[in-house]
C-alpha atoms as a PDB file:
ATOM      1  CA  UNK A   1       0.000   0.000   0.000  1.00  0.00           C
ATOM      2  CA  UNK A   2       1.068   3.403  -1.024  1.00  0.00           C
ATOM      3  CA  UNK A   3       0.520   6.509   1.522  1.00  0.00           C
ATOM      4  CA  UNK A   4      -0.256   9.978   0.272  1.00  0.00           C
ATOM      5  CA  UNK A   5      -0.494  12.808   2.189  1.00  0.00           C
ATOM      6  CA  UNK A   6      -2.638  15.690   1.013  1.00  0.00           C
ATOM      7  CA  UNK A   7      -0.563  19.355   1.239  1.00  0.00           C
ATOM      8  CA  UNK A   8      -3.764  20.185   4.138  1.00  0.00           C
ATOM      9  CA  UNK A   9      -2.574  17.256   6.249  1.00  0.00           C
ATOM     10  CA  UNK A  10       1.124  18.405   5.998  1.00  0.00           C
ATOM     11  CA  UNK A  11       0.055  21.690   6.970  1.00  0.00           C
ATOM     12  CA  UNK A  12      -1.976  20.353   9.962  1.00  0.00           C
ATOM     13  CA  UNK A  13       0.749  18.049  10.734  1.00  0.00           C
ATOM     14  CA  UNK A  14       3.887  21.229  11.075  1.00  0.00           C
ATOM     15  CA  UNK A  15       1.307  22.329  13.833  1.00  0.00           C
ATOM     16  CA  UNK A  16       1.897  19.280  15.783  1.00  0.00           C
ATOM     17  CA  UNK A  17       4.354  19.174  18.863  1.00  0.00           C
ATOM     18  CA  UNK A  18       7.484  16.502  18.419  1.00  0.00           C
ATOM     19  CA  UNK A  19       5.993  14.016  20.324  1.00  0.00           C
ATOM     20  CA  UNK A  20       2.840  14.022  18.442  1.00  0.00           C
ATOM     21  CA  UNK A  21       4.734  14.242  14.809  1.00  0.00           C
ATOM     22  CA  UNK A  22       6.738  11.028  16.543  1.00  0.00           C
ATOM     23  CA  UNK A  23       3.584   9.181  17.423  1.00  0.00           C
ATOM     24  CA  UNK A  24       1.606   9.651  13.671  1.00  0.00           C
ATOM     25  CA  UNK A  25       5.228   8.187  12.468  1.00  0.00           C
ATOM     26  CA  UNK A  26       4.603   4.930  15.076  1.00  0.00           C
ATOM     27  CA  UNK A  27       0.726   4.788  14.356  1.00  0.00           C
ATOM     28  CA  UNK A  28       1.900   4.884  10.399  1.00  0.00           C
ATOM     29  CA  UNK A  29       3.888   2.400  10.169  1.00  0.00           C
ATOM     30  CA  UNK A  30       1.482  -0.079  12.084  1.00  0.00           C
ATOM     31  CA  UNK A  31      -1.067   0.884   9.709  1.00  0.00           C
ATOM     32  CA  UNK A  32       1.010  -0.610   6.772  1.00  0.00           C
ATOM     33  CA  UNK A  33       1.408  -3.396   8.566  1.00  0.00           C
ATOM     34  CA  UNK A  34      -2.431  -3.879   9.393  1.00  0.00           C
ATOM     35  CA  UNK A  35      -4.459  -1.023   9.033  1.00  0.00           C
ATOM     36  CA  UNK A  36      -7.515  -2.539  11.109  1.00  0.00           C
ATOM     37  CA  UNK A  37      -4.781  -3.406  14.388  1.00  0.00           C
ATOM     38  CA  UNK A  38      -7.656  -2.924  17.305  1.00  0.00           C
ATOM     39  CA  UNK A  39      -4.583   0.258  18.545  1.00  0.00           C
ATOM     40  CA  UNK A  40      -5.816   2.412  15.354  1.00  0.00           C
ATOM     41  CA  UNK A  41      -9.428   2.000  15.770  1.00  0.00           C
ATOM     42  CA  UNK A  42      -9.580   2.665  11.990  1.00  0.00           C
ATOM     43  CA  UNK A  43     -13.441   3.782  11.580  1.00  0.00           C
ATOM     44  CA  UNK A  44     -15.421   5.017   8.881  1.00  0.00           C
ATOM     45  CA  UNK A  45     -17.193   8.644   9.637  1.00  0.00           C
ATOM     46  CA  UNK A  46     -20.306  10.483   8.884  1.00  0.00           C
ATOM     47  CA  UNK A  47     -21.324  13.859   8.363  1.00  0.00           C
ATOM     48  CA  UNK A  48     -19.598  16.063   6.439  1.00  0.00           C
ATOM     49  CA  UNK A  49     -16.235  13.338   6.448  1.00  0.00           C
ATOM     50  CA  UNK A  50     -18.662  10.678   4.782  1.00  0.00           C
ATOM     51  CA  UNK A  51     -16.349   8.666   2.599  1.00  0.00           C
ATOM     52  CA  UNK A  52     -13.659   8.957   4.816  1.00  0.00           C
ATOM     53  CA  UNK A  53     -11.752   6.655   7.448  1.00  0.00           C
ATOM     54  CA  UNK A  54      -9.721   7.740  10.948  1.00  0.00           C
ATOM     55  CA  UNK A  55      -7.414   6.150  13.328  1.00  0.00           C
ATOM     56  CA  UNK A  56      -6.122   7.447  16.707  1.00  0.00           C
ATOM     57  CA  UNK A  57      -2.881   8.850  16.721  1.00  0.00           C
ATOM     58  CA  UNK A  58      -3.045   9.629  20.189  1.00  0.00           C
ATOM     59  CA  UNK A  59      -5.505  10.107  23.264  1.00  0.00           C
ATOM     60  CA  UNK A  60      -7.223  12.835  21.452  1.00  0.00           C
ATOM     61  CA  UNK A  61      -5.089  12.896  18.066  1.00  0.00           C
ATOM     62  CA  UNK A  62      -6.959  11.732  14.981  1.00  0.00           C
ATOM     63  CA  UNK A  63      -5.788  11.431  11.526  1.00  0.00           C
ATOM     64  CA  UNK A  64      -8.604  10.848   8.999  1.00  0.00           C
ATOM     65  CA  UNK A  65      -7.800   9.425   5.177  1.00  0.00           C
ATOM     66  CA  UNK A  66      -9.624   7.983   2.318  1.00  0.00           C
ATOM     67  CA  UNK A  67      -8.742   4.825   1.150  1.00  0.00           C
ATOM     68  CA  UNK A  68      -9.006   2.976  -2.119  1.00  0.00           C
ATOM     69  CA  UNK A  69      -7.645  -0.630  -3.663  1.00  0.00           C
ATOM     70  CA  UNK A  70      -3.617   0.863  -3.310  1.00  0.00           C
ATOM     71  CA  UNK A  71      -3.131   3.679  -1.387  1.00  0.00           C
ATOM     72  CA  UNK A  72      -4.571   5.684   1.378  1.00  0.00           C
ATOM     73  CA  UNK A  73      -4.635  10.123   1.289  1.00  0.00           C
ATOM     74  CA  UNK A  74      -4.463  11.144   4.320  1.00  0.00           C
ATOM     75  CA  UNK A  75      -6.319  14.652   4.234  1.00  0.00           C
ATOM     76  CA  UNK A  76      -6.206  15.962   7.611  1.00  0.00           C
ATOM     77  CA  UNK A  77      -4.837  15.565  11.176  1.00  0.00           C
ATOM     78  CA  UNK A  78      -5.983  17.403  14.224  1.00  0.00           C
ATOM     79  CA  UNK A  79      -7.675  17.002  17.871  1.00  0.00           C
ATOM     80  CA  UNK A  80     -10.864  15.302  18.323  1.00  0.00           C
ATOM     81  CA  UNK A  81     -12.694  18.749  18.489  1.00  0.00           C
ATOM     82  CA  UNK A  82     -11.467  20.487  16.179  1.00  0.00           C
ATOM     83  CA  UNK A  83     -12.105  17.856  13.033  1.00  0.00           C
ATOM     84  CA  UNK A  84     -15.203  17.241  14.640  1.00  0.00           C
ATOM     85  CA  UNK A  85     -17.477  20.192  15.344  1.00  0.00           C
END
């Protein structure tokens, strides 16, 4: 599986402390190796993010991406709140 990530998520993601730009990097690499490993809780949405799929990158960390047959786009990555309001 390929990953993309969208110029939005890159943007989101140079807002993110170390530790958090450290833990997408873990939470990434298990995702190649099984995106549905019960640690991502990998989840389609609703709403306005219908189409799309997030996993936890931390406590309140999500990253949300839309997948097809070969690669995932990740589009976004931000607190809990924030993506979801």
């Amino acid at each position: 599986m390929n990953i993309y990530l969208h110029k939005k998520f890159l943007k989101d993601y140079n807002k993110l402390t170390q530790s958090q730009k450290e833990k997408f990097k873990e939470r990434r690499n298990l995702f190649l190796k099984d995106e549905f490993d019960p640690v991502l809780n990998n989840h389609a949405l609703k709403g306005k993010w219908l189409g799309y799929r997030s996993i936890n990158v931390t406590g309140d960390i999500r990253a949300i991406f839309k997948r097809d047959t070969e690669s995932a786009l990740f589009v976004t990555i931000d607190n809990h709140s924030n993506l979801y309001r």
